[in-house]
N, C-alpha and C. Protein backbone atom coordinates (compact mmCIF):
# COMPACT_ATOMS: atom_id res chain seq x y z
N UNK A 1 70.96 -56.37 -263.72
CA UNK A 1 70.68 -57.63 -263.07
C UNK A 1 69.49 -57.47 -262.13
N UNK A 2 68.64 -58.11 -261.86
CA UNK A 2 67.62 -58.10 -261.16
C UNK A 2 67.80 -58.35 -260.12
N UNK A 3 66.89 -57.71 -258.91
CA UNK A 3 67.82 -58.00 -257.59
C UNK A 3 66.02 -59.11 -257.13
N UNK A 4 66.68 -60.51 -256.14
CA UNK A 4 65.58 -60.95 -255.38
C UNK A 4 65.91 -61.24 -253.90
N UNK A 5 64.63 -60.77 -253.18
CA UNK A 5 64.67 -60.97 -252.14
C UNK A 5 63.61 -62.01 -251.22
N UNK A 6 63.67 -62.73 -250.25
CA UNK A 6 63.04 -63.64 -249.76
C UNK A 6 62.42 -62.11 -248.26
N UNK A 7 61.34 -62.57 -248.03
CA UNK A 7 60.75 -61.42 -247.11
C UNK A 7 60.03 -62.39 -245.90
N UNK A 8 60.62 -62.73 -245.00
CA UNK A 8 59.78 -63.56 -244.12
C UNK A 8 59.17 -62.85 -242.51
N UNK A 9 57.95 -63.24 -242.23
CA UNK A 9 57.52 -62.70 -241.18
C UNK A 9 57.21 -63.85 -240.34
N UNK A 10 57.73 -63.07 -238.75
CA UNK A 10 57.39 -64.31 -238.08
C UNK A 10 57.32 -63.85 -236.20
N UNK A 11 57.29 -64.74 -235.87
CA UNK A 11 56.46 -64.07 -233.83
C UNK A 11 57.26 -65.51 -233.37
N UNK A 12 58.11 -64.93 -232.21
CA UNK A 12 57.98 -65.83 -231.22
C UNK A 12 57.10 -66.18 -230.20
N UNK A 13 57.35 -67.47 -229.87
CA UNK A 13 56.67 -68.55 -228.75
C UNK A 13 56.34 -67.49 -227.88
N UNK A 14 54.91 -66.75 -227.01
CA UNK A 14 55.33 -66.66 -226.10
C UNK A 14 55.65 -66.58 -225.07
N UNK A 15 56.76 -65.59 -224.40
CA UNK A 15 57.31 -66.29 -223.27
C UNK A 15 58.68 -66.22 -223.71
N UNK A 16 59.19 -66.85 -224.92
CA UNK A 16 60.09 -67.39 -225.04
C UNK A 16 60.92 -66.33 -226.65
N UNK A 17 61.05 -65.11 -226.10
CA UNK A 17 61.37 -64.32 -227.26
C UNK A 17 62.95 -64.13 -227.62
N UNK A 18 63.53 -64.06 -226.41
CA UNK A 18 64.75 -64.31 -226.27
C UNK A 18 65.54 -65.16 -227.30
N UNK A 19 65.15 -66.56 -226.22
CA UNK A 19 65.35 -67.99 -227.44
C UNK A 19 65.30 -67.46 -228.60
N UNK A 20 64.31 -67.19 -229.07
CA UNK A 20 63.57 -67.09 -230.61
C UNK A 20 64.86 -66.03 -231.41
N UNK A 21 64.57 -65.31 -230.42
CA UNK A 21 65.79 -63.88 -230.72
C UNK A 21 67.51 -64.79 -231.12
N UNK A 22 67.77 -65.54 -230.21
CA UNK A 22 69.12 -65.86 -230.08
C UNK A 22 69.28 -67.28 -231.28
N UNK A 23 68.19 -67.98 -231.31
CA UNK A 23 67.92 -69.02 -232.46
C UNK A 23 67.93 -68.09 -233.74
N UNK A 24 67.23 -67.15 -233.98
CA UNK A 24 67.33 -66.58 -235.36
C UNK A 24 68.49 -65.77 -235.92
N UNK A 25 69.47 -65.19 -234.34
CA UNK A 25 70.44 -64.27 -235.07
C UNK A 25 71.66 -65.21 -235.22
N UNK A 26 71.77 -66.42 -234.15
CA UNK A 26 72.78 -66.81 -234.24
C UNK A 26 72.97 -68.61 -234.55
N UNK A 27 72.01 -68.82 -235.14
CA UNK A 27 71.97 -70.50 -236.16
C UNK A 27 71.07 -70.10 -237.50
N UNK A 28 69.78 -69.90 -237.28
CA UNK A 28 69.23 -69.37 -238.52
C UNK A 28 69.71 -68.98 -239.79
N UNK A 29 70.26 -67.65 -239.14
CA UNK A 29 70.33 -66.78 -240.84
C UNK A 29 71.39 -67.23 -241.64
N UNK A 30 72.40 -67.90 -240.02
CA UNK A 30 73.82 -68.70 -240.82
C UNK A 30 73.54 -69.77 -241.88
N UNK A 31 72.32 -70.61 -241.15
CA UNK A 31 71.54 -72.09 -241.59
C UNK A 31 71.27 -71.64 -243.45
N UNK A 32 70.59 -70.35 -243.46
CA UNK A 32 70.04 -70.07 -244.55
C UNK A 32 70.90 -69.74 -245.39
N UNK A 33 71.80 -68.58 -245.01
CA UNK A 33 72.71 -68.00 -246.51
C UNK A 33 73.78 -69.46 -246.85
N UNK A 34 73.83 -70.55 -245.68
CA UNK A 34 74.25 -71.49 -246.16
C UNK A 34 74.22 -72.22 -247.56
N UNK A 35 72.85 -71.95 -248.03
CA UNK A 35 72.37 -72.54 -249.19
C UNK A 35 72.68 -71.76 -250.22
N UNK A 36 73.22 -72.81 -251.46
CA UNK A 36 73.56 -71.90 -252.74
C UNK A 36 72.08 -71.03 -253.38
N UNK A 37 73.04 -69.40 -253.48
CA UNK A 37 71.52 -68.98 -254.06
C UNK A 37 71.47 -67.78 -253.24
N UNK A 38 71.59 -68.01 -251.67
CA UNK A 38 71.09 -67.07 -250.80
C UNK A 38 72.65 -66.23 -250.55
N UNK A 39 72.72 -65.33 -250.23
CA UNK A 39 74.13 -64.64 -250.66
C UNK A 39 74.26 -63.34 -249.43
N UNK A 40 72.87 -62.59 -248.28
CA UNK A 40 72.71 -62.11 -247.23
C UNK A 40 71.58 -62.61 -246.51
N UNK A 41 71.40 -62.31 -245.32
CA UNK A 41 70.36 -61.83 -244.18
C UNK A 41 70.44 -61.00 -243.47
N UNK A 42 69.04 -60.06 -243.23
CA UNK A 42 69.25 -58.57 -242.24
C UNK A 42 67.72 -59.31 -241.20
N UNK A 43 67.77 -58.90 -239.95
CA UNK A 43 66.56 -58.91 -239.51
C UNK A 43 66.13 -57.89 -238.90
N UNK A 44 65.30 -57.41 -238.77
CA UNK A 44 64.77 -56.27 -238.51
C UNK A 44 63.14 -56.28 -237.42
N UNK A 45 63.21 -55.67 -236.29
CA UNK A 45 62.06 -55.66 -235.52
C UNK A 45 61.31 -54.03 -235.66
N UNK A 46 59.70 -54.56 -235.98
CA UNK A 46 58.91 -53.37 -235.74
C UNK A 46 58.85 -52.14 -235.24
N UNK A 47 59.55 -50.82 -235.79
CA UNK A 47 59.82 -49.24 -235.17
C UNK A 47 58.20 -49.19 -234.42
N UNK A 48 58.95 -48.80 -233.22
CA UNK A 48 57.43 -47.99 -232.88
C UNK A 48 56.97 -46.49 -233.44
N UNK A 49 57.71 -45.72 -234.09
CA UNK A 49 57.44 -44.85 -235.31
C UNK A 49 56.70 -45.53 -236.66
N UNK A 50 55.92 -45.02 -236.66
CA UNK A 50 55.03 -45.49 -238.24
C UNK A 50 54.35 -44.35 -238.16
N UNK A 51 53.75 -44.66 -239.85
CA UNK A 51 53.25 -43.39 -240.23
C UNK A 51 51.73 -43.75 -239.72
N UNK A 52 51.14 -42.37 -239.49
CA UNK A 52 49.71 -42.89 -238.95
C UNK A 52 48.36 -42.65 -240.22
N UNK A 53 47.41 -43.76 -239.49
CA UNK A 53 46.24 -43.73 -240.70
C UNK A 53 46.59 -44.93 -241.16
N UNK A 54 47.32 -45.80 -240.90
CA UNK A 54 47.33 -46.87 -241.70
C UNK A 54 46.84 -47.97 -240.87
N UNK A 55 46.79 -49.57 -240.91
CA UNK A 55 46.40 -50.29 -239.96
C UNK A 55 47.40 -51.22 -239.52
N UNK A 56 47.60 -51.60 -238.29
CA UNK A 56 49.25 -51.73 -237.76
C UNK A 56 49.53 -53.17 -238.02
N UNK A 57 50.72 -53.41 -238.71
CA UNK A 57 51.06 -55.02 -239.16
C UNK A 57 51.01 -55.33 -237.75
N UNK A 58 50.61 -56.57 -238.07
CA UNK A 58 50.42 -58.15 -236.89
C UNK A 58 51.58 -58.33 -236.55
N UNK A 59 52.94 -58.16 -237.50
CA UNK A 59 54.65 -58.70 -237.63
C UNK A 59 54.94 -57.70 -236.53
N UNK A 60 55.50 -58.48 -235.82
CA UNK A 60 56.78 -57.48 -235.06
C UNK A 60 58.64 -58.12 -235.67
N UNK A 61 58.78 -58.95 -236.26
CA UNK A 61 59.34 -59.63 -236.66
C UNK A 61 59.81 -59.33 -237.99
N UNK A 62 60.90 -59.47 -238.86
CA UNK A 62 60.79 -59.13 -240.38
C UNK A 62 62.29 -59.89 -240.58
N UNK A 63 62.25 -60.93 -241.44
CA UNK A 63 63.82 -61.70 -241.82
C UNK A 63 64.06 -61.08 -243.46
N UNK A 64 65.07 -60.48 -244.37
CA UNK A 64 65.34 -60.22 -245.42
C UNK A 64 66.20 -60.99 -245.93
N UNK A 65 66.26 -62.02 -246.86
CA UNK A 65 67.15 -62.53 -247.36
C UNK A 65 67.36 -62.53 -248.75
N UNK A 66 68.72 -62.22 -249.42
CA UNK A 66 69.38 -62.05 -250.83
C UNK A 66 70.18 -62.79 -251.92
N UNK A 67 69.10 -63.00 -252.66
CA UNK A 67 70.11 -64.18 -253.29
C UNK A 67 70.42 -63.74 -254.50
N UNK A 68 71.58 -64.25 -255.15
CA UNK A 68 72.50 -63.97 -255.92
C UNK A 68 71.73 -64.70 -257.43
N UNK A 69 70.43 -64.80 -258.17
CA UNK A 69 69.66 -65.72 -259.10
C UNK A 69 68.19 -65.55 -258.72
N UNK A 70 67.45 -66.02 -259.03
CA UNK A 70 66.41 -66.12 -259.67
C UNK A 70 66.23 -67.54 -258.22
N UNK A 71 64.59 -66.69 -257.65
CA UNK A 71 64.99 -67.95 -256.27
C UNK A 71 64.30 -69.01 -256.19
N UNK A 72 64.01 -69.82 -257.56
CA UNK A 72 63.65 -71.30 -257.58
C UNK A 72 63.97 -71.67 -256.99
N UNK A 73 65.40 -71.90 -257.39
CA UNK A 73 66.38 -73.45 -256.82
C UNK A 73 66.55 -72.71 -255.61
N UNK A 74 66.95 -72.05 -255.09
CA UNK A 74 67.47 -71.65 -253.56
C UNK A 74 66.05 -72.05 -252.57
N UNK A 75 64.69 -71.61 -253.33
CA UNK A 75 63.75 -72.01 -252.56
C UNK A 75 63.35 -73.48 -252.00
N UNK A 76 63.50 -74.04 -253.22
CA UNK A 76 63.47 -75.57 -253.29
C UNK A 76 64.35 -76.29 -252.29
N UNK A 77 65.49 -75.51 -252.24
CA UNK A 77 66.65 -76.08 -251.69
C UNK A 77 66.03 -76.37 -250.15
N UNK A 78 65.90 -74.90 -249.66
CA UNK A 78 65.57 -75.01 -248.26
C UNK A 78 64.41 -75.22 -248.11
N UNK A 79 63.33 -75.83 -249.00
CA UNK A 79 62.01 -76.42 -248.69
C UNK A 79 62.69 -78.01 -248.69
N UNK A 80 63.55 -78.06 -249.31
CA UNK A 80 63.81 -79.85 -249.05
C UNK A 80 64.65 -79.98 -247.27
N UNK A 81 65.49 -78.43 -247.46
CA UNK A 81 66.33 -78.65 -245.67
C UNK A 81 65.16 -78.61 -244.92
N UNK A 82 64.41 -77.76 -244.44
CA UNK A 82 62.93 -78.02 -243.69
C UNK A 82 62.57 -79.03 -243.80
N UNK A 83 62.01 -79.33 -244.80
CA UNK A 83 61.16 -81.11 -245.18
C UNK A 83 61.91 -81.81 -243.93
N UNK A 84 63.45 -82.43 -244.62
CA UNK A 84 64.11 -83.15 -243.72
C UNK A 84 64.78 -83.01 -242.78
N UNK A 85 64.57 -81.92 -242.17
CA UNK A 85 65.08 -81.85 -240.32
C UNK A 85 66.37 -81.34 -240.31
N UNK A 86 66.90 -80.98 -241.61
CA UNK A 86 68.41 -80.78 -241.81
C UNK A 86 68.30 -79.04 -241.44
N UNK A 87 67.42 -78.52 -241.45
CA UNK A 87 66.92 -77.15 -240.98
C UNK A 87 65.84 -77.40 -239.81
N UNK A 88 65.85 -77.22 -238.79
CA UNK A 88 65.11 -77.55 -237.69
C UNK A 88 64.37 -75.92 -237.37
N UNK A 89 63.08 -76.18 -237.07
CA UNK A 89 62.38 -75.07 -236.49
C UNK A 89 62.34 -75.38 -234.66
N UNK A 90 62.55 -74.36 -233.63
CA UNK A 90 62.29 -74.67 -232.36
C UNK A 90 61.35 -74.47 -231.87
N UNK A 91 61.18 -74.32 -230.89
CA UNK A 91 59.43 -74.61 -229.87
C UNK A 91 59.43 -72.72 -229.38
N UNK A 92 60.53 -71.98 -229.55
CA UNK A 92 60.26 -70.79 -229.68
C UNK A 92 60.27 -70.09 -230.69
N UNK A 93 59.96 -70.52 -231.53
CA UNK A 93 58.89 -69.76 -232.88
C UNK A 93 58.21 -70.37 -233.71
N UNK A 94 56.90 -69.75 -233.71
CA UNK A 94 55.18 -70.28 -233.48
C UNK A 94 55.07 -70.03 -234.97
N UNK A 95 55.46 -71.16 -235.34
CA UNK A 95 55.19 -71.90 -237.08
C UNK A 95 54.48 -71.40 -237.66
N UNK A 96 52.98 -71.45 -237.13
CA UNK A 96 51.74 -71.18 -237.89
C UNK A 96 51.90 -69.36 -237.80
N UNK A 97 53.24 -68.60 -237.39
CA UNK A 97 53.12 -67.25 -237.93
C UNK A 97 53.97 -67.21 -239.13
N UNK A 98 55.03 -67.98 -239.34
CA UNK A 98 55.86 -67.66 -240.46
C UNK A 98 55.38 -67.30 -241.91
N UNK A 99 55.26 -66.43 -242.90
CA UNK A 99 55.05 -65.58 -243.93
C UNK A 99 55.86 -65.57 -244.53
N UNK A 100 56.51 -66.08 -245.67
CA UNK A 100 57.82 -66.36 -246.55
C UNK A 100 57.22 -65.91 -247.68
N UNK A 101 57.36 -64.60 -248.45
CA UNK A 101 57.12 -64.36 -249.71
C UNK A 101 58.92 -63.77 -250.69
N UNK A 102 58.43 -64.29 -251.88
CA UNK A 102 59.84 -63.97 -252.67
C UNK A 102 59.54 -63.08 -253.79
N UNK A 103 60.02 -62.08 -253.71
CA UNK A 103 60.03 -60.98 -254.49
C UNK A 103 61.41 -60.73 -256.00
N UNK A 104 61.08 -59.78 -256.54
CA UNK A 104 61.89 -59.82 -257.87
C UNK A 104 61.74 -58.36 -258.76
N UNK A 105 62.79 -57.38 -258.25
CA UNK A 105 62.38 -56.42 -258.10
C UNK A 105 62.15 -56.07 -259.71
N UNK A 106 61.26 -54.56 -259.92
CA UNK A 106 60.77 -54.18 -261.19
C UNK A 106 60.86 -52.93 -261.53
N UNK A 107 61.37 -52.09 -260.39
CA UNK A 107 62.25 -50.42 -260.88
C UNK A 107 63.06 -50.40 -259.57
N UNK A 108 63.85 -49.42 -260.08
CA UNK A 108 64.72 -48.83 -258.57
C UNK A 108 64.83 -47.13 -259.00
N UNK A 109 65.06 -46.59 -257.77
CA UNK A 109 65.62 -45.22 -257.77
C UNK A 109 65.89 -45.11 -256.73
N UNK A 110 66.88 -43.88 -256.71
CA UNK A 110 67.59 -43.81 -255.60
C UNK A 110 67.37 -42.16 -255.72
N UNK A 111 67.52 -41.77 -254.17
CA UNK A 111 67.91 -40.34 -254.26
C UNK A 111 69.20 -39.51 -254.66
N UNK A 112 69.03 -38.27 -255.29
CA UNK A 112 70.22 -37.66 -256.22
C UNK A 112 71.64 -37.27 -254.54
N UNK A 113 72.52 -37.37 -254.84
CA UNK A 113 73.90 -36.80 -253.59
C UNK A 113 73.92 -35.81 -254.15
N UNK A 114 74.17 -35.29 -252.59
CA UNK A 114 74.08 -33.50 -252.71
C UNK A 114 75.07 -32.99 -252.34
């Protein structure tokens, strides 16, 4: 079965990271796996460990979400909840950063247990 994931990047207001923090862990991700289709959410903030030589993402921010199909319809879904206000964005997180790409994975491996 193919696994897909929704990959969103995003920055709070700021000033107002907290909010942003407490809006995304605790209405958000609920708001989202709400929708048929979406099935987890993990969020994850920027390690200050990285490997060096590379050039440092803009994201301090990172939302993962898992859906159970192929994420047309789940996308659609919550582009129509956004559209109509039935998914609300707040004044602590700065729109014009959000980055929503949907992925569909194409190998896996895992390491051998020892």
């Amino acid at each position: 079965m193919a696994v897909h994931r929704l990959i969103v990047f995003s920055a709070p207001t700021p000033g107002q990271e907290d909010e942003y923090n407490d809006w995304y862990n605790n209405v958000h991700l609920d708001e989202v796996i709400a929708i048929p289709g979406f099935v987890a959410a993990q969020r994850f903030r920027l390690s200050d460990d990285q490997l060096p030589g590379f050039q440092p993402s803009p994201h301090r921010y990172l939302a993962i979400y898992e859906f159970d199909r192929p994420p047309g319809e789940p996308l659609e879904t919550l582009r129509g909840e956004l559209e109509s206000g039935a998914i609300g964005l707040p004044d602590s997180i700065q729109v014009e950063s959000i980055c929503p790409w949907a992925y569909s994975s194409i190998s896996e491996r895992a390491a051998a247990q020892q």
